[in-house]
PDB file of N, CA and C in Angstrom:
ATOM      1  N   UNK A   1     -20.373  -5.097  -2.541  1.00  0.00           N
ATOM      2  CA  UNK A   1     -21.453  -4.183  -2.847  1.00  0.00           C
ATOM      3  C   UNK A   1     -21.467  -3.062  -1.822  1.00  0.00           C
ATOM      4  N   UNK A   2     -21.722  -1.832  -2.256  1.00  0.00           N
ATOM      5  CA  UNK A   2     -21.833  -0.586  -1.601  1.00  0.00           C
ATOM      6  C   UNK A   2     -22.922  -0.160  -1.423  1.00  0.00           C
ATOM      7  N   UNK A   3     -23.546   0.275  -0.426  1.00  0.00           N
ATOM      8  CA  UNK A   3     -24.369   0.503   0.388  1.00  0.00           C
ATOM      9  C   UNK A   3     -24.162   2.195  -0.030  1.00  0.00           C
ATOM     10  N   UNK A   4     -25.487   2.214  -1.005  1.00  0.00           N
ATOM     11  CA  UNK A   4     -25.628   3.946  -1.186  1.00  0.00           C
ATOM     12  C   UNK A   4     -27.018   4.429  -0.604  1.00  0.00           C
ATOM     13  N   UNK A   5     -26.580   6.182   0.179  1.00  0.00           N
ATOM     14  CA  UNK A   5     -27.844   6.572   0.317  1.00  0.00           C
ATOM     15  C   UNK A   5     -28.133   8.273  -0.956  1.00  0.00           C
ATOM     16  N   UNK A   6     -29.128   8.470  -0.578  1.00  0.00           N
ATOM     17  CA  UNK A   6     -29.670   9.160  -1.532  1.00  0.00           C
ATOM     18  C   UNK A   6     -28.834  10.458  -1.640  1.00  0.00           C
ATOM     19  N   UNK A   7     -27.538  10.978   0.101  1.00  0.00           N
ATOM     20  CA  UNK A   7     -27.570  12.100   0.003  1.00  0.00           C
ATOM     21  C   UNK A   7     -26.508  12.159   0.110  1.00  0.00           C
ATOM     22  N   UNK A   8     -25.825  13.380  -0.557  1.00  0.00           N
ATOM     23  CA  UNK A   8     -24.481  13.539  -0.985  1.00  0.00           C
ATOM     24  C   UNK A   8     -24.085  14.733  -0.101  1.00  0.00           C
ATOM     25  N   UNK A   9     -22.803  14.748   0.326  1.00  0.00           N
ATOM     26  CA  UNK A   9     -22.128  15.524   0.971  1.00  0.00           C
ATOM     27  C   UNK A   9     -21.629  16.699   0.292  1.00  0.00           C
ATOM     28  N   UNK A  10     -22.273  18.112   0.648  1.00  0.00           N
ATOM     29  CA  UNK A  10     -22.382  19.348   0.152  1.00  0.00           C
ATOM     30  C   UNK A  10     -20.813  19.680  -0.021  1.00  0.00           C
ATOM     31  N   UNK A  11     -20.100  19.438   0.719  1.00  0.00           N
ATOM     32  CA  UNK A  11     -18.482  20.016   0.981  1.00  0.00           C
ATOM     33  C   UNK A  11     -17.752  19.267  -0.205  1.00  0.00           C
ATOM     34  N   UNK A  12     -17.542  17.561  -0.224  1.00  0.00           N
ATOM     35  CA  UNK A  12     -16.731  16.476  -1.038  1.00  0.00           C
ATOM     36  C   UNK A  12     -17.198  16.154  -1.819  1.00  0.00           C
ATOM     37  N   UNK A  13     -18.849  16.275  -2.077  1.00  0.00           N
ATOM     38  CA  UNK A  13     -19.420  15.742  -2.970  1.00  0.00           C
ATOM     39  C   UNK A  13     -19.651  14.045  -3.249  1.00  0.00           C
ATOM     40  N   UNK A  14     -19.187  13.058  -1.757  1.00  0.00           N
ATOM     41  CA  UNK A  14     -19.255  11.961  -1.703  1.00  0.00           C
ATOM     42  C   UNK A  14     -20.720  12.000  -1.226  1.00  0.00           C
ATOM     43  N   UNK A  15     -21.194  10.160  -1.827  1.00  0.00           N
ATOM     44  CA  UNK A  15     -22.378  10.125  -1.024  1.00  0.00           C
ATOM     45  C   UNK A  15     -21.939   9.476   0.552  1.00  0.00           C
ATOM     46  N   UNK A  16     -23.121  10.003   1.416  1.00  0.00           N
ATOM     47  CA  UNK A  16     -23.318   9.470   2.677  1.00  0.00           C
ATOM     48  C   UNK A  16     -22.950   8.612   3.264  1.00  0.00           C
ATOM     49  N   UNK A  17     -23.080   7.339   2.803  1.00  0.00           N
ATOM     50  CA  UNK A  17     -22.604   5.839   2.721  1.00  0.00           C
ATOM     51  C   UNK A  17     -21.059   5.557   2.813  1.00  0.00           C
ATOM     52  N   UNK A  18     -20.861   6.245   2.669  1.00  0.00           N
ATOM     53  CA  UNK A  18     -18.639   6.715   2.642  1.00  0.00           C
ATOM     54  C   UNK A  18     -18.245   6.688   4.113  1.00  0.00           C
ATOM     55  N   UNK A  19     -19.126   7.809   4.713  1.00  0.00           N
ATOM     56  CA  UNK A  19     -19.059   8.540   6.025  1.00  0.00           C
ATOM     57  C   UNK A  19     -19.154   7.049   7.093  1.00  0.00           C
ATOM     58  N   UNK A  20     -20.538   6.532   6.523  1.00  0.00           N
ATOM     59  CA  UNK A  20     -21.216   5.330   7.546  1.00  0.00           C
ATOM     60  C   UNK A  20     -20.271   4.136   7.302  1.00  0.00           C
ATOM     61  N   UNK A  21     -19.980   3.810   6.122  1.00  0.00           N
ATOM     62  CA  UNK A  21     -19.641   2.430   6.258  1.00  0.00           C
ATOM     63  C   UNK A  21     -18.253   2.197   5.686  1.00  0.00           C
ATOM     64  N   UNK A  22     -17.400   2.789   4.988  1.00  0.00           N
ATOM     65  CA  UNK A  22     -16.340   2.675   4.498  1.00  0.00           C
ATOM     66  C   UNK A  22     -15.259   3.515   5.663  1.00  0.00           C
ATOM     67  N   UNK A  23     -15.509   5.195   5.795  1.00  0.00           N
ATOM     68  CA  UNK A  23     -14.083   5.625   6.779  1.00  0.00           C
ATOM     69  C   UNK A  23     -13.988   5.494   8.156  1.00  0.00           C
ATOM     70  N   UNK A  24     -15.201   4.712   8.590  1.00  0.00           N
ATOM     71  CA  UNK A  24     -14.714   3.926   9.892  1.00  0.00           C
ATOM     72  C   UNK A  24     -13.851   3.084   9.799  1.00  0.00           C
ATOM     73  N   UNK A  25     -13.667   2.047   8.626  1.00  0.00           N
ATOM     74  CA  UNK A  25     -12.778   1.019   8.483  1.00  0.00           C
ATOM     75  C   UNK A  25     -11.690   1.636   8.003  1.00  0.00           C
ATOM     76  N   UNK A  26     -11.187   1.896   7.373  1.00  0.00           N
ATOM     77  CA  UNK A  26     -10.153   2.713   6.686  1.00  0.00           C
ATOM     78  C   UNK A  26      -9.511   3.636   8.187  1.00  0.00           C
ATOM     79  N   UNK A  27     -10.391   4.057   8.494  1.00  0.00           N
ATOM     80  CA  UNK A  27      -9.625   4.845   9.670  1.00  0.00           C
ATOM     81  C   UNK A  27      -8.841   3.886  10.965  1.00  0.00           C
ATOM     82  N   UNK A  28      -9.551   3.062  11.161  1.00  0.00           N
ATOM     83  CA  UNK A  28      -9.424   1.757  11.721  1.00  0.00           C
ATOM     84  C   UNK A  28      -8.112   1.074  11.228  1.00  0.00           C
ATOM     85  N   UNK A  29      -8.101   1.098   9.842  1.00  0.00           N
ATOM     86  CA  UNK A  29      -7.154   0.623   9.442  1.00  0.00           C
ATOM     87  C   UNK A  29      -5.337   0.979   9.230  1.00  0.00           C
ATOM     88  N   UNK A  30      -5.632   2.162   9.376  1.00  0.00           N
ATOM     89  CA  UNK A  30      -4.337   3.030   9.101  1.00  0.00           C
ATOM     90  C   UNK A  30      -4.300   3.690  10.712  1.00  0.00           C
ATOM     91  N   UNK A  31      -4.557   3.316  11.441  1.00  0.00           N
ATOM     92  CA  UNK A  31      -4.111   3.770  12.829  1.00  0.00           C
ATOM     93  C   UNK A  31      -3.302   2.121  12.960  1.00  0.00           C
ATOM     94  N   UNK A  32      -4.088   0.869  12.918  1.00  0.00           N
ATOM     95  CA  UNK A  32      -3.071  -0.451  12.939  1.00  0.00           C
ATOM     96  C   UNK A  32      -1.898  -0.199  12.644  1.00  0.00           C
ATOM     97  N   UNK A  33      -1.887  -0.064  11.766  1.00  0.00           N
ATOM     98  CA  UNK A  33      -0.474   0.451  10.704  1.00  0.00           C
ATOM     99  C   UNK A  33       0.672   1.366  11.331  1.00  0.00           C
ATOM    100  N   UNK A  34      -0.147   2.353  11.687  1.00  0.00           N
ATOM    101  CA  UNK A  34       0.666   3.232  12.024  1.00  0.00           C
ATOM    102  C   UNK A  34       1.261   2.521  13.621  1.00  0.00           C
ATOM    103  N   UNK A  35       0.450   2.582  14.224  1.00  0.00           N
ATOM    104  CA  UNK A  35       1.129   1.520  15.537  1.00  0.00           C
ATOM    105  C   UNK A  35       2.200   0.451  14.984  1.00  0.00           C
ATOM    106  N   UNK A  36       1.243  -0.214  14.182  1.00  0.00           N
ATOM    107  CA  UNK A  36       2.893  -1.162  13.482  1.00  0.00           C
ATOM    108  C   UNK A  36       4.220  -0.614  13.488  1.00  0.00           C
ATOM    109  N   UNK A  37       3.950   0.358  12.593  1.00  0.00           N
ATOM    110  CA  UNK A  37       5.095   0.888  11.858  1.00  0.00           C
ATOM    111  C   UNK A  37       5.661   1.519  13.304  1.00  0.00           C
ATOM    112  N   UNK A  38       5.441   1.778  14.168  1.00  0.00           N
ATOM    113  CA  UNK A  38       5.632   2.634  15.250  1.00  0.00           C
ATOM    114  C   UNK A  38       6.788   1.992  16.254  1.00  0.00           C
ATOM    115  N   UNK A  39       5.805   0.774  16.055  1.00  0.00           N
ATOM    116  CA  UNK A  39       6.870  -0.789  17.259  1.00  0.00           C
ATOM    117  C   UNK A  39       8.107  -0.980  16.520  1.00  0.00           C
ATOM    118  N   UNK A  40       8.030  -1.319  15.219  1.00  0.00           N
ATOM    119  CA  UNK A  40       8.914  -1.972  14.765  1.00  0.00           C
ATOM    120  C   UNK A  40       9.854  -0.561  14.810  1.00  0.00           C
ATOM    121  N   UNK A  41       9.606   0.761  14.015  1.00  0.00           N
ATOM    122  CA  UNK A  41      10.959   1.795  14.293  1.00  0.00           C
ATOM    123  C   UNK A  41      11.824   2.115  15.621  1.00  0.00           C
ATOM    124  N   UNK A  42      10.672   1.776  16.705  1.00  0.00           N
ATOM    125  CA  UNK A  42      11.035   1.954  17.943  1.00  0.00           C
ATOM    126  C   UNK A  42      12.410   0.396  18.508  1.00  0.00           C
ATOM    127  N   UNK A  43      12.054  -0.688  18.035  1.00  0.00           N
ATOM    128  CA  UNK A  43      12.484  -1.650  18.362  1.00  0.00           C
ATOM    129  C   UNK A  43      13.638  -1.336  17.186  1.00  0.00           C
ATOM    130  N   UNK A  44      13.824  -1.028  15.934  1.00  0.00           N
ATOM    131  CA  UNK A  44      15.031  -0.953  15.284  1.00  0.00           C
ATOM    132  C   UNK A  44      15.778  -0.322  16.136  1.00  0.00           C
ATOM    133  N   UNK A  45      15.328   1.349  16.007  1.00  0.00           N
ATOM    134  CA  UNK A  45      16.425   2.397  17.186  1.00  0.00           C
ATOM    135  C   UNK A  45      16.684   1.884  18.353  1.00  0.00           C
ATOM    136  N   UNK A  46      15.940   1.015  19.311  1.00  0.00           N
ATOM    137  CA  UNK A  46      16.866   0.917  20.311  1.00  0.00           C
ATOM    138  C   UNK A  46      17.976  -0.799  19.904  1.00  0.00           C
ATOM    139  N   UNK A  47      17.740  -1.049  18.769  1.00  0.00           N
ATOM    140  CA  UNK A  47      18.664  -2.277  18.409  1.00  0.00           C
ATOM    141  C   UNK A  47      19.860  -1.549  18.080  1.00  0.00           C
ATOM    142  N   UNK A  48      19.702  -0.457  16.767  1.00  0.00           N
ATOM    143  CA  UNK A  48      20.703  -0.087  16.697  1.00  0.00           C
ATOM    144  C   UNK A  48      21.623   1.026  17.418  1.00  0.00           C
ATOM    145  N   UNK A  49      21.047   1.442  18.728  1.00  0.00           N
ATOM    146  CA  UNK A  49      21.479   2.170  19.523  1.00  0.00           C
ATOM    147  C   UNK A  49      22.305   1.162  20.711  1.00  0.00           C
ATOM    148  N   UNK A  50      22.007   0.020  20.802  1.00  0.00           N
ATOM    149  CA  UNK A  50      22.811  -1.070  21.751  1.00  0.00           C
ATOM    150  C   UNK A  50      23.814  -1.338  20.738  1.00  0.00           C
ATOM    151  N   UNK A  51      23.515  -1.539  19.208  1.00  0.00           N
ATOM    152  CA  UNK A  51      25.336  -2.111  18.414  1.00  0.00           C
ATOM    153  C   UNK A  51      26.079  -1.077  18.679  1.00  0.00           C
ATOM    154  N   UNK A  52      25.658   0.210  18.689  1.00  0.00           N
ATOM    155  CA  UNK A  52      26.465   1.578  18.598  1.00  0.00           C
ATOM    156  C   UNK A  52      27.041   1.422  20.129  1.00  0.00           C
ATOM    157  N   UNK A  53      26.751   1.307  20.915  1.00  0.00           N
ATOM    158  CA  UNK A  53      27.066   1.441  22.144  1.00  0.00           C
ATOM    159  C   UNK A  53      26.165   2.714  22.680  1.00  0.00           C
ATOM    160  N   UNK A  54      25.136   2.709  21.943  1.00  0.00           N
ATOM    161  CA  UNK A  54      25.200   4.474  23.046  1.00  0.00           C
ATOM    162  C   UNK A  54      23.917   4.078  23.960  1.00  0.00           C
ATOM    163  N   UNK A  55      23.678   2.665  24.110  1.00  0.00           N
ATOM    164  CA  UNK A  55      22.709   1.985  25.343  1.00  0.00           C
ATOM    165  C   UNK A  55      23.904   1.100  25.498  1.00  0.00           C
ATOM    166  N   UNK A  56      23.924   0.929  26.996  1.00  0.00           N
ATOM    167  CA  UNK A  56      25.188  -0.148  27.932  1.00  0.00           C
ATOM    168  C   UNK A  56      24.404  -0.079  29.101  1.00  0.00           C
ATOM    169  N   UNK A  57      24.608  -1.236  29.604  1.00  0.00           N
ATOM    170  CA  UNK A  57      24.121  -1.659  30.886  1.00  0.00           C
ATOM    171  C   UNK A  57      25.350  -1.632  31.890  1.00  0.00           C
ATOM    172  N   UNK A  58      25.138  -1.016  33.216  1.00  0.00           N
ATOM    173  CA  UNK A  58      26.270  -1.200  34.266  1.00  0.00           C
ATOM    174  C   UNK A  58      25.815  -1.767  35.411  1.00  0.00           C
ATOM    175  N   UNK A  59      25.990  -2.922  35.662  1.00  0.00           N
ATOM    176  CA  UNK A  59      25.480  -3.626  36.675  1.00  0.00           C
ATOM    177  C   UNK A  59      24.180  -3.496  36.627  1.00  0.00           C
ATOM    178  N   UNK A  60      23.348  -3.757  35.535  1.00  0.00           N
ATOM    179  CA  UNK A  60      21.760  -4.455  35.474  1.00  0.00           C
ATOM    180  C   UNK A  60      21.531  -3.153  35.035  1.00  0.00           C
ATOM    181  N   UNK A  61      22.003  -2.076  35.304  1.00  0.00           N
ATOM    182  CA  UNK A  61      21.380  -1.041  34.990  1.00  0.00           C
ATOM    183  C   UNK A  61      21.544   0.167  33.658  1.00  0.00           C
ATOM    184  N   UNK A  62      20.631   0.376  33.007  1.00  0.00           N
ATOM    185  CA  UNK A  62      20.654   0.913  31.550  1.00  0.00           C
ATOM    186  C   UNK A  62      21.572   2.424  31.812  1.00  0.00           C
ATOM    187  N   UNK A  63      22.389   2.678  30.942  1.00  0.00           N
ATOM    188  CA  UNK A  63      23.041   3.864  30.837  1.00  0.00           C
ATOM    189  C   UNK A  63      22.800   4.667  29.382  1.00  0.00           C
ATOM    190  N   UNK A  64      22.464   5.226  29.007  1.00  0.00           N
ATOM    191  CA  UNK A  64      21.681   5.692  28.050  1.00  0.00           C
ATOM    192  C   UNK A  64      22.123   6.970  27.987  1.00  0.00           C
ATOM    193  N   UNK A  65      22.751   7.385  26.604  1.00  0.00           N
ATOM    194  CA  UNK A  65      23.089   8.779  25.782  1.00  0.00           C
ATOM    195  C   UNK A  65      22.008   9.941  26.192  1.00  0.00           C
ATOM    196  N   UNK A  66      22.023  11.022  26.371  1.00  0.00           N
ATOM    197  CA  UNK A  66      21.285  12.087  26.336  1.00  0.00           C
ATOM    198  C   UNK A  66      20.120  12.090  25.120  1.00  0.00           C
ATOM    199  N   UNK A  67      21.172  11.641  24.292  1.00  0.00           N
ATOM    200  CA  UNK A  67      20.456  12.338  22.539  1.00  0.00           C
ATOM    201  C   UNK A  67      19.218  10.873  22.371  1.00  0.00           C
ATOM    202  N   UNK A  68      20.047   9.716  22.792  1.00  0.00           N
ATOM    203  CA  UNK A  68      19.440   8.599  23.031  1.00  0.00           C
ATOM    204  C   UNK A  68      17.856   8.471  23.705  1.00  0.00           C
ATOM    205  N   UNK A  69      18.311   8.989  24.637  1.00  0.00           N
ATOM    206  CA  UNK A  69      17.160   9.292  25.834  1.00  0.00           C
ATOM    207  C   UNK A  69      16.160   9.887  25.148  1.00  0.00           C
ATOM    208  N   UNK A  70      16.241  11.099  24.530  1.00  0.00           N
ATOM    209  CA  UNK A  70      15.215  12.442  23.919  1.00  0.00           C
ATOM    210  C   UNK A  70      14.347  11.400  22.907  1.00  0.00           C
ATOM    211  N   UNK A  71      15.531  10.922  22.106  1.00  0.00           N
ATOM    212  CA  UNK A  71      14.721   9.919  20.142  1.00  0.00           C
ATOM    213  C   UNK A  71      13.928   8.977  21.486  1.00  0.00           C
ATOM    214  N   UNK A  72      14.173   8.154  22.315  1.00  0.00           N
ATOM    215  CA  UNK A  72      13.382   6.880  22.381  1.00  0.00           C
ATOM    216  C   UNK A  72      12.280   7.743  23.311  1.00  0.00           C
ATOM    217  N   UNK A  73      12.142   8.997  23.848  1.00  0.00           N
ATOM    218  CA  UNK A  73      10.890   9.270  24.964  1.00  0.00           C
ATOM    219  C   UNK A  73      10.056  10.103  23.843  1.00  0.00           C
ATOM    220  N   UNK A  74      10.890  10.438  22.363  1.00  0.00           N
ATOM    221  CA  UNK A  74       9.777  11.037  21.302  1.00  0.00           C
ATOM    222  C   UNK A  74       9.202   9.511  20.426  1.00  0.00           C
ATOM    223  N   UNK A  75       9.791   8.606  20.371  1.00  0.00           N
ATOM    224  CA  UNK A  75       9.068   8.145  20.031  1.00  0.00           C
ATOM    225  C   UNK A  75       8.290   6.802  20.728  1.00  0.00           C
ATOM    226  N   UNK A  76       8.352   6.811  22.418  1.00  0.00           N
ATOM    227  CA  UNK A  76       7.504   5.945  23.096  1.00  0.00           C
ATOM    228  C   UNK A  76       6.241   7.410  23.343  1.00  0.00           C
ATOM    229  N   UNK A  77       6.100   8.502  23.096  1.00  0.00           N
ATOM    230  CA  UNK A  77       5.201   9.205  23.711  1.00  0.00           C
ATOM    231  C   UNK A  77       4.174   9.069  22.697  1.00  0.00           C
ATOM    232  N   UNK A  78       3.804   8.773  21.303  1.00  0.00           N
ATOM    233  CA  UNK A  78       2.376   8.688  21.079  1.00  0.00           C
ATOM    234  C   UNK A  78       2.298   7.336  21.517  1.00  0.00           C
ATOM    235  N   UNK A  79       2.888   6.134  21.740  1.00  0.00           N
ATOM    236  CA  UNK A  79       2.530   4.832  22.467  1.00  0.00           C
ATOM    237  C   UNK A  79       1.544   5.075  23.422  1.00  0.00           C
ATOM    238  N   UNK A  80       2.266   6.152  24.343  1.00  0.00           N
ATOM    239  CA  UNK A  80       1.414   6.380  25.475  1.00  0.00           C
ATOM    240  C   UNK A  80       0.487   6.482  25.641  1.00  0.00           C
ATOM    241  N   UNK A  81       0.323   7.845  24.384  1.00  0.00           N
ATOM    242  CA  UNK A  81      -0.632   8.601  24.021  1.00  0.00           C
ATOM    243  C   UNK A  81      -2.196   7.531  23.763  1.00  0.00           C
ATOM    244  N   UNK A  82      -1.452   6.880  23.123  1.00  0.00           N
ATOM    245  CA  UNK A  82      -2.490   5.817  22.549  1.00  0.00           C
ATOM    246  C   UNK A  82      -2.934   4.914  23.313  1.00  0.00           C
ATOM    247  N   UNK A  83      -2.321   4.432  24.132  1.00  0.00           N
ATOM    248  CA  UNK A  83      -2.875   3.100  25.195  1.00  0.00           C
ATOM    249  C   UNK A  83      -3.167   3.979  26.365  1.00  0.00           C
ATOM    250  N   UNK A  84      -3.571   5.796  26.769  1.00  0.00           N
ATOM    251  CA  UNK A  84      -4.316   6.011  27.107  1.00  0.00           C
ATOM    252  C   UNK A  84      -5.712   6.337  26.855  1.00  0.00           C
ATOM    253  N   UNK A  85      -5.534   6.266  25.196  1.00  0.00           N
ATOM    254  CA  UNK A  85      -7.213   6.604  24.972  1.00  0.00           C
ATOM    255  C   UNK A  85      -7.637   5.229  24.760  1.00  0.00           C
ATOM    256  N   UNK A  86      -6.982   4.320  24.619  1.00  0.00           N
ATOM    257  CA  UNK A  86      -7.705   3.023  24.884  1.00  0.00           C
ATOM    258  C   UNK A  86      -7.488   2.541  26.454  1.00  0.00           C
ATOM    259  N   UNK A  87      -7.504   2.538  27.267  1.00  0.00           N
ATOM    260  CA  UNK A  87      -7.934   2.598  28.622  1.00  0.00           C
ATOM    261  C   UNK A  87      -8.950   3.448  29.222  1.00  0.00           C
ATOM    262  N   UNK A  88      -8.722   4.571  28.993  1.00  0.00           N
ATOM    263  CA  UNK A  88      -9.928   5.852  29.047  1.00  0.00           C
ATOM    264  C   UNK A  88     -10.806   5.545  28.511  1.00  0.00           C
ATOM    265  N   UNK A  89     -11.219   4.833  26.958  1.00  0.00           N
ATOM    266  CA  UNK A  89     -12.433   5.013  26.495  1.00  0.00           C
ATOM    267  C   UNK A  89     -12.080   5.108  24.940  1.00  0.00           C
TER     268      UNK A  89
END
């Protein structure tokens, strides 16, 4: 059951009740997701960047492609992004 109020939104023409109680969750919900989807692409590319060879370790230590380097720091930077606004607030 949906929780309606009397007043409708001049711009979308949704009622009120949308705003309050439904796209908090929904918004909530598709940021999960997107983090999901985020780990797992991140964890494919650097899987399939170790079969390729273009990640090798030399004595403990990671040696890593240029082009390599750029894809995995574009896509650890909204990570960041994100587990600083959840630390911040």
């Amino acid at each position: 059951m949906e929780s309606r109020f009397i007043l409708n939104d001049p711009v979308f023409g949704l009622d009120v009740g949308f705003y309050v109680f439904r796209l908090p969750f929904t918004s909530a919900l598709s940021v999960g997701v997107c983090d999901r989807a985020l780990i797992v692409t991140l964890i494919a590319v650097v899987w399939i960047h170790v079969a390729d060879r273009a990640i090798e370790t030399w004595r403990g230590l990671p040696n890593v492609a240029p082009g390599v380097r750029a894809q995995l720091l574009t896509l650890l930077g909204p990570a960041g992004r994100r587990a600083g606004r959840l630390e911040h607030g």
